[in-house]
C-alpha atoms as a PDB file:
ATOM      1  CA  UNK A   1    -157.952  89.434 -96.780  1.00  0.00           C
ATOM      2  CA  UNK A   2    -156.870  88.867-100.325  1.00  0.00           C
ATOM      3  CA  UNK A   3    -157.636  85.149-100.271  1.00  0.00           C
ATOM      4  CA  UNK A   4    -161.397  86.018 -98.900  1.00  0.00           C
ATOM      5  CA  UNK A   5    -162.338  89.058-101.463  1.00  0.00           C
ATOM      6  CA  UNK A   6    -161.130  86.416-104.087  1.00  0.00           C
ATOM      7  CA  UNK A   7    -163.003  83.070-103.035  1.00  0.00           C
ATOM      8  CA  UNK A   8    -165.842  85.357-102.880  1.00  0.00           C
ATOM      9  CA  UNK A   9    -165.405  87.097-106.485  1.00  0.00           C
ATOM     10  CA  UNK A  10    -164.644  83.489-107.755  1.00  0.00           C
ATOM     11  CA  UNK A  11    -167.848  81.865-105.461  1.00  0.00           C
ATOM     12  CA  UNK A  12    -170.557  84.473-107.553  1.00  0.00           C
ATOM     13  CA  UNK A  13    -168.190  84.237-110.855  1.00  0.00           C
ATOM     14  CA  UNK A  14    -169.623  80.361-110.694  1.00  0.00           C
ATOM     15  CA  UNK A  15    -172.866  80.952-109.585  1.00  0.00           C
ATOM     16  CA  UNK A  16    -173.407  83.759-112.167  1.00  0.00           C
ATOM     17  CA  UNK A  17    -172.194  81.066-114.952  1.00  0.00           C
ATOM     18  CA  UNK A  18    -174.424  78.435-113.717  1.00  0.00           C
ATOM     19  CA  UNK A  19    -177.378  81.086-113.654  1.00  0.00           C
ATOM     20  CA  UNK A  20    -176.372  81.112-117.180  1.00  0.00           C
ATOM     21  CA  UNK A  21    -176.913  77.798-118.127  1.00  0.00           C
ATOM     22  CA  UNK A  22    -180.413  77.593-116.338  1.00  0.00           C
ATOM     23  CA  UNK A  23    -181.474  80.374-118.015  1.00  0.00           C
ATOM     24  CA  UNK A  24    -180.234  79.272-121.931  1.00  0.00           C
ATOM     25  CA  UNK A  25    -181.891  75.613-120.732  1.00  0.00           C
ATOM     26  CA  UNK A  26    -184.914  77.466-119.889  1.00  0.00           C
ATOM     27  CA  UNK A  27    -184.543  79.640-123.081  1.00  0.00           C
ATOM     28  CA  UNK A  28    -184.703  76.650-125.177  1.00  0.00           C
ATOM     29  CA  UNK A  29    -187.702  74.866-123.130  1.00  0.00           C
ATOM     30  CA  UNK A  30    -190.155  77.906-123.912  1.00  0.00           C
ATOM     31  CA  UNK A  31    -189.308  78.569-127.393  1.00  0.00           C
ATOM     32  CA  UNK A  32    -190.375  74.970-128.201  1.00  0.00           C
ATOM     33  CA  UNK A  33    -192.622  74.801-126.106  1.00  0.00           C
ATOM     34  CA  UNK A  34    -193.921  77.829-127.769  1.00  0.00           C
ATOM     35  CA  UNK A  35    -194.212  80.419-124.793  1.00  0.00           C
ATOM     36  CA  UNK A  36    -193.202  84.238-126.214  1.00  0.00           C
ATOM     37  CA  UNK A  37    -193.583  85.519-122.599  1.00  0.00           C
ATOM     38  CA  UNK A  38    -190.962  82.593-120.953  1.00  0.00           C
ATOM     39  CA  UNK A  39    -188.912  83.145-124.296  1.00  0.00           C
ATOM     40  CA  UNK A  40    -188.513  86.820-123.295  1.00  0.00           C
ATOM     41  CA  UNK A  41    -187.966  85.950-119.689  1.00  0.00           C
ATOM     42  CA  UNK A  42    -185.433  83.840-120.043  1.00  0.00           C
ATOM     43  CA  UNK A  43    -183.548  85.868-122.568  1.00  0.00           C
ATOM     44  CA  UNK A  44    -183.425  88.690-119.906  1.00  0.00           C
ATOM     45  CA  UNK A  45    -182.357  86.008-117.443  1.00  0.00           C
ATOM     46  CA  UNK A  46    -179.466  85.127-120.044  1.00  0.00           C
ATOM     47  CA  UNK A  47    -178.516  88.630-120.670  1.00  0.00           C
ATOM     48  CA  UNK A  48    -178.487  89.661-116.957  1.00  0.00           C
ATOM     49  CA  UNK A  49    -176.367  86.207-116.190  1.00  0.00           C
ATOM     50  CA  UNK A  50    -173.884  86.837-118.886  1.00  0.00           C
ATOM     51  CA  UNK A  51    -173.488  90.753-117.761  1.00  0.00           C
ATOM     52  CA  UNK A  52    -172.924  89.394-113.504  1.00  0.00           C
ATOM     53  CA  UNK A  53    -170.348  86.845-114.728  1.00  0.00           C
ATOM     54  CA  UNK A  54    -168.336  89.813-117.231  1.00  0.00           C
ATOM     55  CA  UNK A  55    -168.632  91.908-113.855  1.00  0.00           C
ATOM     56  CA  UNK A  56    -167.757  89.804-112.026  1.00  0.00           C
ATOM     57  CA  UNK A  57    -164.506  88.177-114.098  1.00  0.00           C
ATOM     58  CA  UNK A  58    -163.470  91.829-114.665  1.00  0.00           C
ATOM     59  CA  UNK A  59    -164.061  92.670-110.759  1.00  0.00           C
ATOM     60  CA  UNK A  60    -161.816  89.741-109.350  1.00  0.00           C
ATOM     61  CA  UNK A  61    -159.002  90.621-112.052  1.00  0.00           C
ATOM     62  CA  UNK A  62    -159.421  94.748-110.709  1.00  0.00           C
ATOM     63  CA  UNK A  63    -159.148  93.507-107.379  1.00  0.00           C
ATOM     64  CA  UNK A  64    -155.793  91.694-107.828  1.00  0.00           C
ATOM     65  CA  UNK A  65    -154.237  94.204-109.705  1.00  0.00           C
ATOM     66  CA  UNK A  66    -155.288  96.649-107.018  1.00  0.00           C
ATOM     67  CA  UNK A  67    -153.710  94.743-104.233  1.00  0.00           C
ATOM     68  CA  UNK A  68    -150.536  93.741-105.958  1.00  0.00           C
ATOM     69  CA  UNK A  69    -150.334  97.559-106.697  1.00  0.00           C
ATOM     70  CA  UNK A  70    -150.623  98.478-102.978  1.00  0.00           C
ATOM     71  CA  UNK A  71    -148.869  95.983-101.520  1.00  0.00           C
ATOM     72  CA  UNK A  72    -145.440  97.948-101.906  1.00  0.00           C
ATOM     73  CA  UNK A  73    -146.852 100.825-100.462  1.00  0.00           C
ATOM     74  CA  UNK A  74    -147.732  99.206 -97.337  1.00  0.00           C
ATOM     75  CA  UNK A  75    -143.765  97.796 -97.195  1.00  0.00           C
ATOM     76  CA  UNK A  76    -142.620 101.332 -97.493  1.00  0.00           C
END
């Protein structure tokens, strides 16, 4: 069970960072291409990236430290 909550955690942890670096590419496209409206929604794309792959990180290192807590409760 461990080894599938963490492939998982790790599996969006990637996809959230490449998210990022669409959205940053896409960022740069409409600010010289001179869109304010793509500008803005890329920045929110950025932002909301940035914040899945911080929840993420912070998610998969909460979920080890929960099951290496519990593990010598289940020996008991």
């Amino acid at each position: 069970m461990p080894d599938v909550v963490g492939a998982l955690l790790t599996l969006v942890l990637v996809t959230a960072v490449a998210m990022l670096i669409v959205s940053a590419a896409a960022w740069a496209l409409a600010a010289s291409a001179g869109s304010f409206q793509g500008v803005a929604k890329a920045r929110a794309g950025v932002l909301i990236a940035l914040g899945c792959a911080a929840m993420s990180g912070g998610a998969l290192a909460w979920t080890n430290w929960l099951l290496e807590t519990g593990a010598p409760l289940n020996q008991g």
